[in-house]
N, C-alpha and C. Protein backbone atom coordinates (compact mmCIF):
# COMPACT_ATOMS: atom_id res chain seq x y z
N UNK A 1 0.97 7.11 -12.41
CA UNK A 1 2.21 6.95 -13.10
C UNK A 1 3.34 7.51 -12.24
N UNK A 2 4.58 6.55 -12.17
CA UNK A 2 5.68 7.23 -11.55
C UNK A 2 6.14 8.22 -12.07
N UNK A 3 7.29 9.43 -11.37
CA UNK A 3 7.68 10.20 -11.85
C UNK A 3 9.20 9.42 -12.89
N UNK A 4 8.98 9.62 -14.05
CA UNK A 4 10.02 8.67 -15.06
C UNK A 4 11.26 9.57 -14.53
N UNK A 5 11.69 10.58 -13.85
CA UNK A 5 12.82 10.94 -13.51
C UNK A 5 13.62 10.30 -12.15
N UNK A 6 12.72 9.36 -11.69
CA UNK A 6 13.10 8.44 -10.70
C UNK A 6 14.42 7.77 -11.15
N UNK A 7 15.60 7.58 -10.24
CA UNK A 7 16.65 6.37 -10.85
C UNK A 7 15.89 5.11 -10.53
N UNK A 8 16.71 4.40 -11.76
CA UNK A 8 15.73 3.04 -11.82
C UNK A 8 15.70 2.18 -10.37
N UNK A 9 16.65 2.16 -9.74
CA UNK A 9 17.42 1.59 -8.57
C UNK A 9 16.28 1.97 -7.60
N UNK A 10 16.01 3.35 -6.82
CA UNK A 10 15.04 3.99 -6.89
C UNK A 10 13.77 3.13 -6.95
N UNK A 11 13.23 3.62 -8.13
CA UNK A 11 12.22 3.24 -8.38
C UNK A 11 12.00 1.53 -7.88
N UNK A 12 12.53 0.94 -8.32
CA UNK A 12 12.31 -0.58 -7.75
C UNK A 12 12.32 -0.59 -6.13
N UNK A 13 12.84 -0.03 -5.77
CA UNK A 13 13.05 0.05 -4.14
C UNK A 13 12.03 0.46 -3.55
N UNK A 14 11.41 1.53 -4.20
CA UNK A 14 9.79 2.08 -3.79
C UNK A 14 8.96 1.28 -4.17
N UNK A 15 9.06 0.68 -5.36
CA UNK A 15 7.84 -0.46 -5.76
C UNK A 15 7.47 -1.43 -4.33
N UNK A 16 9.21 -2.09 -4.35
CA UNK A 16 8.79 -3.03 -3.47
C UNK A 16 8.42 -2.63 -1.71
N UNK A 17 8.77 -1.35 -1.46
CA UNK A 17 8.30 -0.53 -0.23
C UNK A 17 6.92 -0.86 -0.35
N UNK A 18 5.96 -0.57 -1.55
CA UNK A 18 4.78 0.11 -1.62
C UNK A 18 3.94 -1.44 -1.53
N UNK A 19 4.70 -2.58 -2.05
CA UNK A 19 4.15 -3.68 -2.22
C UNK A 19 3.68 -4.04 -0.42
N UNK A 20 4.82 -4.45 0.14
CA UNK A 20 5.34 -4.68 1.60
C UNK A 20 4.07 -3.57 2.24
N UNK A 21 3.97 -2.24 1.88
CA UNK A 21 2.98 -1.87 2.52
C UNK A 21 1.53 -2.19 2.45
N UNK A 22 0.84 -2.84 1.07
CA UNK A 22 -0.12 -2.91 0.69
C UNK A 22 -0.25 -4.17 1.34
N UNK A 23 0.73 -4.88 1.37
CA UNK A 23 0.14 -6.44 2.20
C UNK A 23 0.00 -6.39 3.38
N UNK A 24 1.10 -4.89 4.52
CA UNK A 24 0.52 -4.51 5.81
C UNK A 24 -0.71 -4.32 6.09
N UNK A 25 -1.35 -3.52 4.92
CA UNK A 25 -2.99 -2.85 5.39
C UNK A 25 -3.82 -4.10 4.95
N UNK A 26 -3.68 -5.54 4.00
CA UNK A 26 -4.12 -6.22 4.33
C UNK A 26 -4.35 -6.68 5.68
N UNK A 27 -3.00 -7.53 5.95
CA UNK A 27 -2.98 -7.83 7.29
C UNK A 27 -3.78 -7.36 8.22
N UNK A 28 -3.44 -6.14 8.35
CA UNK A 28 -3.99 -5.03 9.34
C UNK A 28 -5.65 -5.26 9.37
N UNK A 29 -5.77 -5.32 8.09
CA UNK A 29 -7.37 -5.33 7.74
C UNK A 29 -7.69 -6.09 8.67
N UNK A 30 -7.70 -7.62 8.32
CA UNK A 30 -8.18 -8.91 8.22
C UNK A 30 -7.91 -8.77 10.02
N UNK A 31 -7.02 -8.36 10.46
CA UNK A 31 -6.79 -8.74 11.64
C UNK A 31 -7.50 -7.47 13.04
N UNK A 32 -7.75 -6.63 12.40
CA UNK A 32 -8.54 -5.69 12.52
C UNK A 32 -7.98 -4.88 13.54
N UNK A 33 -6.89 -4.64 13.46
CA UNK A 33 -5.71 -3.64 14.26
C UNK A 33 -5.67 -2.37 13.60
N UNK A 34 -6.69 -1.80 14.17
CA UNK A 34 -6.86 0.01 13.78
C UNK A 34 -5.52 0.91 13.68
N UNK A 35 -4.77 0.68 14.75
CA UNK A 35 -3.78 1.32 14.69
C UNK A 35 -2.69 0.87 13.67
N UNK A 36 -2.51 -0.59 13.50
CA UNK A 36 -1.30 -0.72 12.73
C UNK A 36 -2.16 -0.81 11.24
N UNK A 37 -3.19 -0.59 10.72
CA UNK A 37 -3.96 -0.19 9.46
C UNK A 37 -3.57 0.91 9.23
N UNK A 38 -3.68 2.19 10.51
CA UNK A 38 -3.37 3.53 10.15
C UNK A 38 -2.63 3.58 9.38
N UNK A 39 -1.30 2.80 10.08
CA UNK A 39 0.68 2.88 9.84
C UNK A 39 0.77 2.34 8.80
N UNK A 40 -0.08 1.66 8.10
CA UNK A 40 -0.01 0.78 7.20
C UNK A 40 -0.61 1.72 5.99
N UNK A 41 -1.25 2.17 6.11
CA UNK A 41 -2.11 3.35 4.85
C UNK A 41 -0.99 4.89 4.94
N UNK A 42 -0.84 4.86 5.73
CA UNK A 42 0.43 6.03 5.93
C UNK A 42 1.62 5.73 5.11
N UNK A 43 1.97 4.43 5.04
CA UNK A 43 3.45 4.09 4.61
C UNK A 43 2.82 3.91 3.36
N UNK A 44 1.52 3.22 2.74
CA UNK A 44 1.56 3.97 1.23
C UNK A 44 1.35 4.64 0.57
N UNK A 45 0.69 5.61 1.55
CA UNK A 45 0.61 7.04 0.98
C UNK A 45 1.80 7.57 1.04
N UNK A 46 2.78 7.48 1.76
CA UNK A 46 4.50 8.16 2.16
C UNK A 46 4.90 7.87 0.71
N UNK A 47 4.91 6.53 0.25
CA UNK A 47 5.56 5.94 -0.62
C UNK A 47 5.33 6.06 -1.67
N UNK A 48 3.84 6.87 -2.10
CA UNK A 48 3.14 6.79 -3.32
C UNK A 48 3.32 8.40 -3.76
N UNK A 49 3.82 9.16 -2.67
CA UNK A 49 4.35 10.66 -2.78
C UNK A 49 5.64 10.41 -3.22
N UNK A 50 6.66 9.53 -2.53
CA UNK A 50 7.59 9.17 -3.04
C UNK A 50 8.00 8.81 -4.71
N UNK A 51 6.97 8.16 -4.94
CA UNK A 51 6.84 7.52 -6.60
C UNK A 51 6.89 8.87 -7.16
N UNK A 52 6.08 9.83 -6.80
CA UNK A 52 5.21 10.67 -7.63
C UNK A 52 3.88 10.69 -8.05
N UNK A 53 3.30 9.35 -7.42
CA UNK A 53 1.99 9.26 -8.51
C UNK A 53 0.98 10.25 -6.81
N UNK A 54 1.39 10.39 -6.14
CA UNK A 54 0.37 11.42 -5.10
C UNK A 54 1.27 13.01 -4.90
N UNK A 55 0.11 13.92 -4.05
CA UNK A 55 1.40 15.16 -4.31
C UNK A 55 1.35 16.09 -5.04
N UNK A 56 2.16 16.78 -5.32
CA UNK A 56 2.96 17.91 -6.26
C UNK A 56 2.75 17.18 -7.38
N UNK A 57 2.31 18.02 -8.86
CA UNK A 57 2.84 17.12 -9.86
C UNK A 57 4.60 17.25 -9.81
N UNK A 58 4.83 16.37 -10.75
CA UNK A 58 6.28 16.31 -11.58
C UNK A 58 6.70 16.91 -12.45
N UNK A 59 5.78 16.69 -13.38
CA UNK A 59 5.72 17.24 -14.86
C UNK A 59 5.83 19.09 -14.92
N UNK A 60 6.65 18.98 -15.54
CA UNK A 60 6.90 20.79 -16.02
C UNK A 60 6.40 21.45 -17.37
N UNK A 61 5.25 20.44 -18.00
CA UNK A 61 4.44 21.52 -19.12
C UNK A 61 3.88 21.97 -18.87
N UNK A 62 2.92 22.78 -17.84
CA UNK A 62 1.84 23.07 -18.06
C UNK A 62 1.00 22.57 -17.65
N UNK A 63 0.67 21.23 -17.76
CA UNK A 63 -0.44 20.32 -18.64
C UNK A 63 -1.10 20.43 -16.97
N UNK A 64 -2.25 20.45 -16.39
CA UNK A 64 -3.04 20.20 -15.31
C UNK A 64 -2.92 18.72 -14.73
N UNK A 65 -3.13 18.42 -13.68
CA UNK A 65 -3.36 17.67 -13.29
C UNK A 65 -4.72 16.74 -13.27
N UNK A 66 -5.54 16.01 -14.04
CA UNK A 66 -6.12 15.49 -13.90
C UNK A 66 -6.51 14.54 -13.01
N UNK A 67 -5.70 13.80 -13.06
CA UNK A 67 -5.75 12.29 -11.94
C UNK A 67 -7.64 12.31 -11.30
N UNK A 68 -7.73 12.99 -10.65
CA UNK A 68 -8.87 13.11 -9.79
C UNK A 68 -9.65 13.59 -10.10
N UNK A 69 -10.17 13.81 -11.24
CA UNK A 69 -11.30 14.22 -12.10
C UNK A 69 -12.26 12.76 -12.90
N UNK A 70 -13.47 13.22 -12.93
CA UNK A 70 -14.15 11.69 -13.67
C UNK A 70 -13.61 11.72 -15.04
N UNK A 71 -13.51 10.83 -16.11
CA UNK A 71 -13.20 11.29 -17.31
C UNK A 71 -14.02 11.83 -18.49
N UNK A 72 -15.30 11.92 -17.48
CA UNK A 72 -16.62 12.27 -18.31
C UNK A 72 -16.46 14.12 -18.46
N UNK A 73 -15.46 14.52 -17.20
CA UNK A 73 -15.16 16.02 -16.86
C UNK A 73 -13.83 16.41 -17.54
N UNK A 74 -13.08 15.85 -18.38
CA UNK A 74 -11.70 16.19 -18.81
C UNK A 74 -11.20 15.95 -20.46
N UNK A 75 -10.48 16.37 -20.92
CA UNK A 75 -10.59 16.53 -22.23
C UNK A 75 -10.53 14.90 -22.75
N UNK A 76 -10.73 14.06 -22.22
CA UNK A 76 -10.59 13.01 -22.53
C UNK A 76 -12.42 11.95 -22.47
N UNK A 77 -13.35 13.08 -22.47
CA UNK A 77 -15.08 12.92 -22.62
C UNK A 77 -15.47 12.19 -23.74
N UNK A 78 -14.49 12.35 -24.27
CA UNK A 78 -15.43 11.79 -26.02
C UNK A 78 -15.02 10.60 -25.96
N UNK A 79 -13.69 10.49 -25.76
CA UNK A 79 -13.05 9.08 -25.60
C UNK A 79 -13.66 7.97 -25.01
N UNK A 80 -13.89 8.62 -24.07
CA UNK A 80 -14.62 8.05 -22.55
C UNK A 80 -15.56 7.25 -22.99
N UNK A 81 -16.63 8.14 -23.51
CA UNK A 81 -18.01 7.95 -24.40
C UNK A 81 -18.02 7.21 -25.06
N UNK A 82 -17.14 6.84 -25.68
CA UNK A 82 -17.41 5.72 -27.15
C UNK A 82 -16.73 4.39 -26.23
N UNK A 83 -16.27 4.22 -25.23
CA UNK A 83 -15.56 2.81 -24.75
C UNK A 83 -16.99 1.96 -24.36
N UNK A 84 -17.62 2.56 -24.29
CA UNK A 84 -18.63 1.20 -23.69
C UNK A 84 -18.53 1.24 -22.00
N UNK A 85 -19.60 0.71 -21.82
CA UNK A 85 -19.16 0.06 -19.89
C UNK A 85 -19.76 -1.73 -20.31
N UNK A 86 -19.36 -2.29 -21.25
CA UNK A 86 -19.33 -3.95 -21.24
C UNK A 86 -18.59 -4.47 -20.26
N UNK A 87 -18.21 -3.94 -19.71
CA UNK A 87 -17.43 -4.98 -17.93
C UNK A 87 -16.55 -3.93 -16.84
N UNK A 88 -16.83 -4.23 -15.70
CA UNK A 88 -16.12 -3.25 -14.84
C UNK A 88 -14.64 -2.80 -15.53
N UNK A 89 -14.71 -1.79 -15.51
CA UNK A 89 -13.68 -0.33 -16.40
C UNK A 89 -13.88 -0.39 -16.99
N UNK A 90 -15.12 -0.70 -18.36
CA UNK A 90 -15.32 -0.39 -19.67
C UNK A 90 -13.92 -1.15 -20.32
N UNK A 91 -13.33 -2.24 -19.99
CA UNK A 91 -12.67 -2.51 -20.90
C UNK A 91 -12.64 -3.91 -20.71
């Protein structure tokens, strides 16, 4: 999730940064240019610190950071539990 204190202006500007980068590390992929893959995974990780969604949190409650936890490990277990796995992401 972006940081919602982003200006909207902002925020769209990074979207489409992050887009432009994700189709580099395609490219990069397919074409199998190690180095410009690097530059290419760099600029969306740059960009995804930028958003907020990598990083420092944002948020000023308290609340932990989850993100990188399974959800079988976070207060969100029970939930988890009852979704089913009927199709890749349980949903």
């Amino acid at each position: 999730m972006a940081n919602p204190a982003l200006d909207e202006v902002e925020r769209i500007d990074l979207v489409h940064r992050l887009m432009a980068a994700r189709r580099a590390v395609r490219g990069a992929t397919r074409s199998a240019e190690l180095k410009a893959e690097a530059a290419a995974h760099k600029a969306v990780d740059d960009v995804k610190r930028a958003l907020g969604e990598r990083g420092p949190v944002w948020w000023e409650d308290g609340a932990p950071d989850l993100n990188w936890h399974m959800a079988k490990n976070t207060p969100c277990a029970d939930w988890y539990a009852k979704i089913g796995r009927s199709s890749p992401g349980g949903f």
